[in-house]
Protein backbone atom coordinates (compact mmCIF):
# COMPACT_ATOMS: atom_id res chain seq x y z
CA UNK A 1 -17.12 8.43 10.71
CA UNK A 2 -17.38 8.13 14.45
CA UNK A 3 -17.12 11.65 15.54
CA UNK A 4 -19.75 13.41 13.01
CA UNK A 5 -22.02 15.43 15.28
CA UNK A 6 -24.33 16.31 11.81
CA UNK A 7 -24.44 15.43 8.33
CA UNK A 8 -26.66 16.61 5.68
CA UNK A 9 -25.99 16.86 1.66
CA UNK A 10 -24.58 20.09 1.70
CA UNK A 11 -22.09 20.01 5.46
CA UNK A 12 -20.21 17.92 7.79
CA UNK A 13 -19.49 19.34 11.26
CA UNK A 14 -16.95 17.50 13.22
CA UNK A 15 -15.92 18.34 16.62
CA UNK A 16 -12.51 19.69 17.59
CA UNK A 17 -11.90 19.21 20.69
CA UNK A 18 -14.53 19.92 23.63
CA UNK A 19 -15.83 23.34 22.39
CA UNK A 20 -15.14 23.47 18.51
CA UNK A 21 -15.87 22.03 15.32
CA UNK A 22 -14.79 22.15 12.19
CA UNK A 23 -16.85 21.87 9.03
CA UNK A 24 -16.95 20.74 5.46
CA UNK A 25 -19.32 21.09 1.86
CA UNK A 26 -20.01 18.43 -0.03
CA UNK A 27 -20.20 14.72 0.46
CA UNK A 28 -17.08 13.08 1.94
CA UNK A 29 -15.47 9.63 0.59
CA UNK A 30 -14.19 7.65 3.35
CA UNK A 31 -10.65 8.23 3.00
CA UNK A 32 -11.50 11.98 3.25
CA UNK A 33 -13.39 11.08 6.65
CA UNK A 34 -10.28 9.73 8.36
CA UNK A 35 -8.48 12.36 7.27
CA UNK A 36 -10.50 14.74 8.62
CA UNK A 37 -10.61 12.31 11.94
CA UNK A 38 -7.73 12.24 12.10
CA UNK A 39 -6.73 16.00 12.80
CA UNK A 40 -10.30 16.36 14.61
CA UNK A 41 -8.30 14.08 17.37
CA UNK A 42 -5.61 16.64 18.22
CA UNK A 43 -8.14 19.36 19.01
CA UNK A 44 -8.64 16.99 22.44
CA UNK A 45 -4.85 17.30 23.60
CA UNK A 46 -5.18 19.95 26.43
CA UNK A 47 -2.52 22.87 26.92
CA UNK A 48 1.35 21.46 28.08
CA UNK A 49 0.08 18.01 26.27
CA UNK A 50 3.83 17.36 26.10
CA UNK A 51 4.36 18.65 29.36
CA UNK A 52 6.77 21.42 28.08
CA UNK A 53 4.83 23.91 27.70
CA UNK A 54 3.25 22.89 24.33
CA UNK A 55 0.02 24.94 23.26
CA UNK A 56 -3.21 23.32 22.32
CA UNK A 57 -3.94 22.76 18.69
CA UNK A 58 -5.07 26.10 16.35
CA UNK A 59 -8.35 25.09 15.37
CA UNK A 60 -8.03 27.34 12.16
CA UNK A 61 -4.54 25.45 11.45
CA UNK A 62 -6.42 22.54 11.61
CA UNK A 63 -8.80 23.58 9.01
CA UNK A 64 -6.31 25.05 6.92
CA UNK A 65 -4.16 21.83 7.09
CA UNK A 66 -7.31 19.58 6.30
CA UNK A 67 -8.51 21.96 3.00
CA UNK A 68 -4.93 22.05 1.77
CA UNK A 69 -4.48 18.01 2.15
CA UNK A 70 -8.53 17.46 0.68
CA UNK A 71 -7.19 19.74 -2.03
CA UNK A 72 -4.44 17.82 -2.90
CA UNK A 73 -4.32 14.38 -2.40
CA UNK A 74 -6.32 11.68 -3.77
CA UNK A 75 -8.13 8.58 -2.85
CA UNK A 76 -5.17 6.23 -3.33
CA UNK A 77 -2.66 8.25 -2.51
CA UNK A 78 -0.68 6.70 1.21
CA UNK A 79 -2.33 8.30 4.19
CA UNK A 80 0.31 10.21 5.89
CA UNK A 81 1.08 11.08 9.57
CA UNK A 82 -0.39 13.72 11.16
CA UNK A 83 1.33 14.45 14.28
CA UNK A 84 0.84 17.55 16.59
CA UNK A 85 3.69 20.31 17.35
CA UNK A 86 4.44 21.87 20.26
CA UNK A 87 3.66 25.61 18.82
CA UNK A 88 -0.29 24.29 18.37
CA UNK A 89 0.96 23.16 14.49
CA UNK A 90 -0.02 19.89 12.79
CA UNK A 91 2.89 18.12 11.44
CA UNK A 92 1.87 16.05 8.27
CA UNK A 93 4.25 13.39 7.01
CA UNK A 94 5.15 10.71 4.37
CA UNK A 95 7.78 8.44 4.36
CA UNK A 96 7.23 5.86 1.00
CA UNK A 97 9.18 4.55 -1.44
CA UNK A 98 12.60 6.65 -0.98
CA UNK A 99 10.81 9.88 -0.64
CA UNK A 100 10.28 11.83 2.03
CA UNK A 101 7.78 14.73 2.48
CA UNK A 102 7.08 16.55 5.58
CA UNK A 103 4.51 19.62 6.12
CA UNK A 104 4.66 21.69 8.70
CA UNK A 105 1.38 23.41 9.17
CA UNK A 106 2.57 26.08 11.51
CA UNK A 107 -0.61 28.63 11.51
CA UNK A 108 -3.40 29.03 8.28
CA UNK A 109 -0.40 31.49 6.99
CA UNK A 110 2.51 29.76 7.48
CA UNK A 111 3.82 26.51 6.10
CA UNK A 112 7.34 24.36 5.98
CA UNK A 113 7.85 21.77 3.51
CA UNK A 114 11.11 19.35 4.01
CA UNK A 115 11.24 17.15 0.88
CA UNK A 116 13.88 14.48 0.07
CA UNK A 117 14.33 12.00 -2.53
CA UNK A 118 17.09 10.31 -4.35
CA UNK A 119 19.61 11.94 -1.33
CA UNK A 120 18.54 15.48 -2.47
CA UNK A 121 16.91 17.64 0.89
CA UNK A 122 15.38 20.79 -0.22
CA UNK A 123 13.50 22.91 2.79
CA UNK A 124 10.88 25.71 1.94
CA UNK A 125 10.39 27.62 5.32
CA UNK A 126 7.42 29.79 3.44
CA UNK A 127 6.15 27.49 1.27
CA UNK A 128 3.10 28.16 -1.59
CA UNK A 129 0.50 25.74 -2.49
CA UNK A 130 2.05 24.89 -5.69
CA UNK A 131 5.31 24.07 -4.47
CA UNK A 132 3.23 21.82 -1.69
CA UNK A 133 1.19 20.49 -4.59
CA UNK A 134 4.11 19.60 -6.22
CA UNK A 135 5.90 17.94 -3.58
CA UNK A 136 3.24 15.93 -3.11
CA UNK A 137 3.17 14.59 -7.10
CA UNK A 138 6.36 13.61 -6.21
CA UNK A 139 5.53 11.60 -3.61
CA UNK A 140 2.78 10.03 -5.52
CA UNK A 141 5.10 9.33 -8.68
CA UNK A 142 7.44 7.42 -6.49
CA UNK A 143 4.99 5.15 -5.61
């Protein structure tokens, strides 16, 4: 992984941006490193990234978003999008084989699921990790 400032057996710091990092346990499998790279990225956008106003990334909704997905997916499940929102959120989404899942990481508190499949929408605006964790079984199912 490109952006790993230290490894050893036991951590992995990656930086977040100019001034923060966020850190792991454990060994990583490469699939778990992009991840992780992936979100890392969007701790660079600056404030008004969009230019409307939009507020940099939360570095602890980062970390939230990146124990919740390491917690949950596995190593061949489809790597989603991972898109940054305007309130300093990380938007994670899927779009694969008729289903759609979207996560809405909107602080380490606070997360939206939108979920579709077979024409049925179902929205959680305070969803828990085991309706997440089932959405995303869903997903993998459909596959």
């Amino acid at each position: 992984m490109a952006s790993v400032a230290f490894e050893s057996d036991t951590w992995v710091h990656v930086p977040f941006g100019s001034d923060a990092v966020l850190a792991f346990s454990g060994h990583l499998e490469t699939w778990q490193e992009q991840l992780i790279e992936k979100v890392a990225a969007l701790g660079a956008l600056p404030e008004n990234w969009n230019s409307y106003r939009s507020r940099r990334i939360d570095i602890d909704t980062a970390g939230f978003a990146v124990c919740t997905l390491l917690n949950n997916l596995q190593h061949d499940d489809p790597m989603p999008s991972i898109v940054p929102t305007s309130n300093g959120g990380i938007m994670v989404e899927w779009h694969v084989a008729g289903v759609d899942l979207e996560i809405d990481f909107k602080s380490p508190t606070w997360v939206q699921l939108s979920f579709e499949k077979d024409g049925t929408e179902s929205e959680v605006d305070d969803a828990s990790m085991t309706q997440l964790s089932e959405c995303i079984a869903q997903l993998r199912d459909a596959r």
